[in-house]
N, C-alpha and C. Protein backbone atom coordinates (compact mmCIF):
# COMPACT_ATOMS: atom_id res chain seq x y z
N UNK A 1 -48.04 -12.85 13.80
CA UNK A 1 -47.75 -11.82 12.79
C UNK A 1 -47.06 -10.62 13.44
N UNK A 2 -47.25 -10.09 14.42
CA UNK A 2 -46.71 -9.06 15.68
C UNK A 2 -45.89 -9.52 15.49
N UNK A 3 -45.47 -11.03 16.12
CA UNK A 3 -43.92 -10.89 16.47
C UNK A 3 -42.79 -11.09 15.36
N UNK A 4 -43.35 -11.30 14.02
CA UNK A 4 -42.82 -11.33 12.70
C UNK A 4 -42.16 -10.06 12.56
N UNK A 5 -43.18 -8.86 12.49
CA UNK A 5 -43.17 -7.61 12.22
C UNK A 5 -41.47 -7.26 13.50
N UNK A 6 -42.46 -7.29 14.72
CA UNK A 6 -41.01 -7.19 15.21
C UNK A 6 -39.55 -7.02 15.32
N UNK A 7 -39.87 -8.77 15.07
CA UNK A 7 -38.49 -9.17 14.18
C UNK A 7 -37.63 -8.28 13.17
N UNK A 8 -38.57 -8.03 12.20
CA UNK A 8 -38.18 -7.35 10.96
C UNK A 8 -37.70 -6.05 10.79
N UNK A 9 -38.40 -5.47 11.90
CA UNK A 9 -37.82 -3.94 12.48
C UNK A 9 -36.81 -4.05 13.29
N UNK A 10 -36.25 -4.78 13.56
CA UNK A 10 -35.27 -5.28 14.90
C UNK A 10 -33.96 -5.03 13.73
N UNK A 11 -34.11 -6.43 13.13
CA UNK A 11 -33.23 -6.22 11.85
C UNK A 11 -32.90 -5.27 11.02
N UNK A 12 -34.14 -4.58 10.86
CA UNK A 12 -33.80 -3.35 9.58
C UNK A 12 -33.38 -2.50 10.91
N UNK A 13 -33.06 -2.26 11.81
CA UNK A 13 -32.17 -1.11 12.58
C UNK A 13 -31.10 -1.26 13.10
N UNK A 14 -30.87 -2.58 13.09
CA UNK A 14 -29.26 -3.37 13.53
C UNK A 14 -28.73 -3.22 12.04
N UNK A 15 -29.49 -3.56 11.01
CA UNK A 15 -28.43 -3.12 9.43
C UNK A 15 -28.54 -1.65 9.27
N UNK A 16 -29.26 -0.87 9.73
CA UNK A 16 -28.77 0.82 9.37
C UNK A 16 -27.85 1.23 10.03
N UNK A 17 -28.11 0.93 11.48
CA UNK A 17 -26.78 0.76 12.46
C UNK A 17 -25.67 0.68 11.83
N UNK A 18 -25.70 -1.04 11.22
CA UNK A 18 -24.45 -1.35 11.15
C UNK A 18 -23.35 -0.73 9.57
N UNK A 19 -24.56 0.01 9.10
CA UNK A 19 -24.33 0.56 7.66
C UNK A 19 -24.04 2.33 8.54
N UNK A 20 -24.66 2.66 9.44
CA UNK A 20 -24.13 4.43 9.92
C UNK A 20 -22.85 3.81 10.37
N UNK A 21 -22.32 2.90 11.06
CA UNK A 21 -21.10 2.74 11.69
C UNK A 21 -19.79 2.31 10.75
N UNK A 22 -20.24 1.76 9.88
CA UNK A 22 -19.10 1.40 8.52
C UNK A 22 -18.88 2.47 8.07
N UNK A 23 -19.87 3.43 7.32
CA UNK A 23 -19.70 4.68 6.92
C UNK A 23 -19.12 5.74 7.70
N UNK A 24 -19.17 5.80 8.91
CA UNK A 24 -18.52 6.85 9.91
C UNK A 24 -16.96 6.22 10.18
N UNK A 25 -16.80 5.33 10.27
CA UNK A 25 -15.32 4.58 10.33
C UNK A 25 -14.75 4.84 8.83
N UNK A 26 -15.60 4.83 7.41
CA UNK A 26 -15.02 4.69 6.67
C UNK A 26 -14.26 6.55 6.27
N UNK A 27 -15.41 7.19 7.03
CA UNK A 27 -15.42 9.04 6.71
C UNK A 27 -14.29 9.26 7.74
N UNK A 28 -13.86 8.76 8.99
CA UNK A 28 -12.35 8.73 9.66
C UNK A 28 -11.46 8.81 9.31
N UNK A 29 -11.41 7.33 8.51
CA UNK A 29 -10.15 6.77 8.11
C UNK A 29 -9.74 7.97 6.63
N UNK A 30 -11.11 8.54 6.06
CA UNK A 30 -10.56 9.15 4.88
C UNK A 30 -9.91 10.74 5.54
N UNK A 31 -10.44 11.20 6.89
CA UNK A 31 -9.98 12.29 6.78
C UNK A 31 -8.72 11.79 7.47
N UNK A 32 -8.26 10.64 8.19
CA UNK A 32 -7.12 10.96 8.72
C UNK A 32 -5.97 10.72 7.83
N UNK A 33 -6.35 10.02 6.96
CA UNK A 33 -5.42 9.60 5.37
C UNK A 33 -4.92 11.21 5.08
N UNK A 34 -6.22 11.77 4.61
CA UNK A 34 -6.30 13.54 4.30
C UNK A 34 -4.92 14.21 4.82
N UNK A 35 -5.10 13.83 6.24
CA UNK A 35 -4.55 14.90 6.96
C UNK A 35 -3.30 14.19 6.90
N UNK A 36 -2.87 12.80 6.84
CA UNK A 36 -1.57 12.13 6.80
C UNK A 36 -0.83 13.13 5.49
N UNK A 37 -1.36 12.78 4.47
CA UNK A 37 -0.93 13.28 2.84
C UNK A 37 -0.22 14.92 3.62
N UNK A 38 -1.64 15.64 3.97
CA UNK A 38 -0.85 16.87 3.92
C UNK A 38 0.26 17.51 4.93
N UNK A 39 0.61 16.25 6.26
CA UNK A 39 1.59 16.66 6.60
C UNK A 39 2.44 15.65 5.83
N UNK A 40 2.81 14.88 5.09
CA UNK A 40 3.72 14.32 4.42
C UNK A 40 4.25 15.33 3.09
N UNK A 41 3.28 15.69 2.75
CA UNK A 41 3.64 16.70 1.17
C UNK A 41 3.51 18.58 1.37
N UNK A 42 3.03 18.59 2.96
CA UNK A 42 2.84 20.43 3.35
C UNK A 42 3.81 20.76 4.38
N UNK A 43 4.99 19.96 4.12
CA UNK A 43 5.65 20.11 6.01
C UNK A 43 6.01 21.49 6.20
N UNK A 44 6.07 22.62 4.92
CA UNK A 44 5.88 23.31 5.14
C UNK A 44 4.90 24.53 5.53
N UNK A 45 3.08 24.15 5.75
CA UNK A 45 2.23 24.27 6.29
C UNK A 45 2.12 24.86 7.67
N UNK A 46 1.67 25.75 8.01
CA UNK A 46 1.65 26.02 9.48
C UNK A 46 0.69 25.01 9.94
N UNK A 47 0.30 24.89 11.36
CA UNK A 47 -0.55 24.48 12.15
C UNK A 47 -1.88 24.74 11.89
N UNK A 48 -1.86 26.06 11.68
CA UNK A 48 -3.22 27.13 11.24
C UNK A 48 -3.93 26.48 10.30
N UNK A 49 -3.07 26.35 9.58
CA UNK A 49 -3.60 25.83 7.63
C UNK A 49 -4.00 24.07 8.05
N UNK A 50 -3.50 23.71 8.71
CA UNK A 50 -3.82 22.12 8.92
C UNK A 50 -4.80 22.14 10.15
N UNK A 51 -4.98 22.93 10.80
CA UNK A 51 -6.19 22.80 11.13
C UNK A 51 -7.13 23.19 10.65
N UNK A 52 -7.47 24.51 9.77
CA UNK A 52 -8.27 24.46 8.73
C UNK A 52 -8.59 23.36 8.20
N UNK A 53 -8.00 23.18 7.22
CA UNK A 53 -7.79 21.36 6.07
C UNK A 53 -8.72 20.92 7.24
N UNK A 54 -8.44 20.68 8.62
CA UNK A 54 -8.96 19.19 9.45
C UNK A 54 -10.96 20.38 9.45
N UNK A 55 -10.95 20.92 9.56
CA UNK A 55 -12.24 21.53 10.17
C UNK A 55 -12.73 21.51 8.80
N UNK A 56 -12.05 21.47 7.42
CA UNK A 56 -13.02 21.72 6.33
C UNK A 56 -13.07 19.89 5.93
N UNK A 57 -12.37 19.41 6.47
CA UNK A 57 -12.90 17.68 6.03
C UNK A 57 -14.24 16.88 7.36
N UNK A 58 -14.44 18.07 7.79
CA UNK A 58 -15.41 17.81 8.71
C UNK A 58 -16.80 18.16 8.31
């Protein structure tokens, strides 16, 4: 029964794991999209303002 339990905690922390690591890849990919858009549509933007934008998608 121990080594059942084990088991089962083994698993449930390799799937939270693997659910914090999808979600942090998925929160990346959205800010670097973010930041793609606004130098594609802000090229007139300073540096200043886009690093803002990057520190407030953080």
């Amino acid at each position: 029964r121990l080594h059942t339990q084990r088991d089962s905690t083994l698993h449930s922390v390799l799937h939270n794991t693997t659910i914090y690591m999808y979600n942090s890849a998925a929160h990346r990919a959205a800010v670097i999209v973010e930041l793609a858009f606004s130098l594609l549509f802000q090229r007139g933007a300073s540096a200043d303002e886009l690093a803002v934008g990057f520190c407030d998608a953080h």
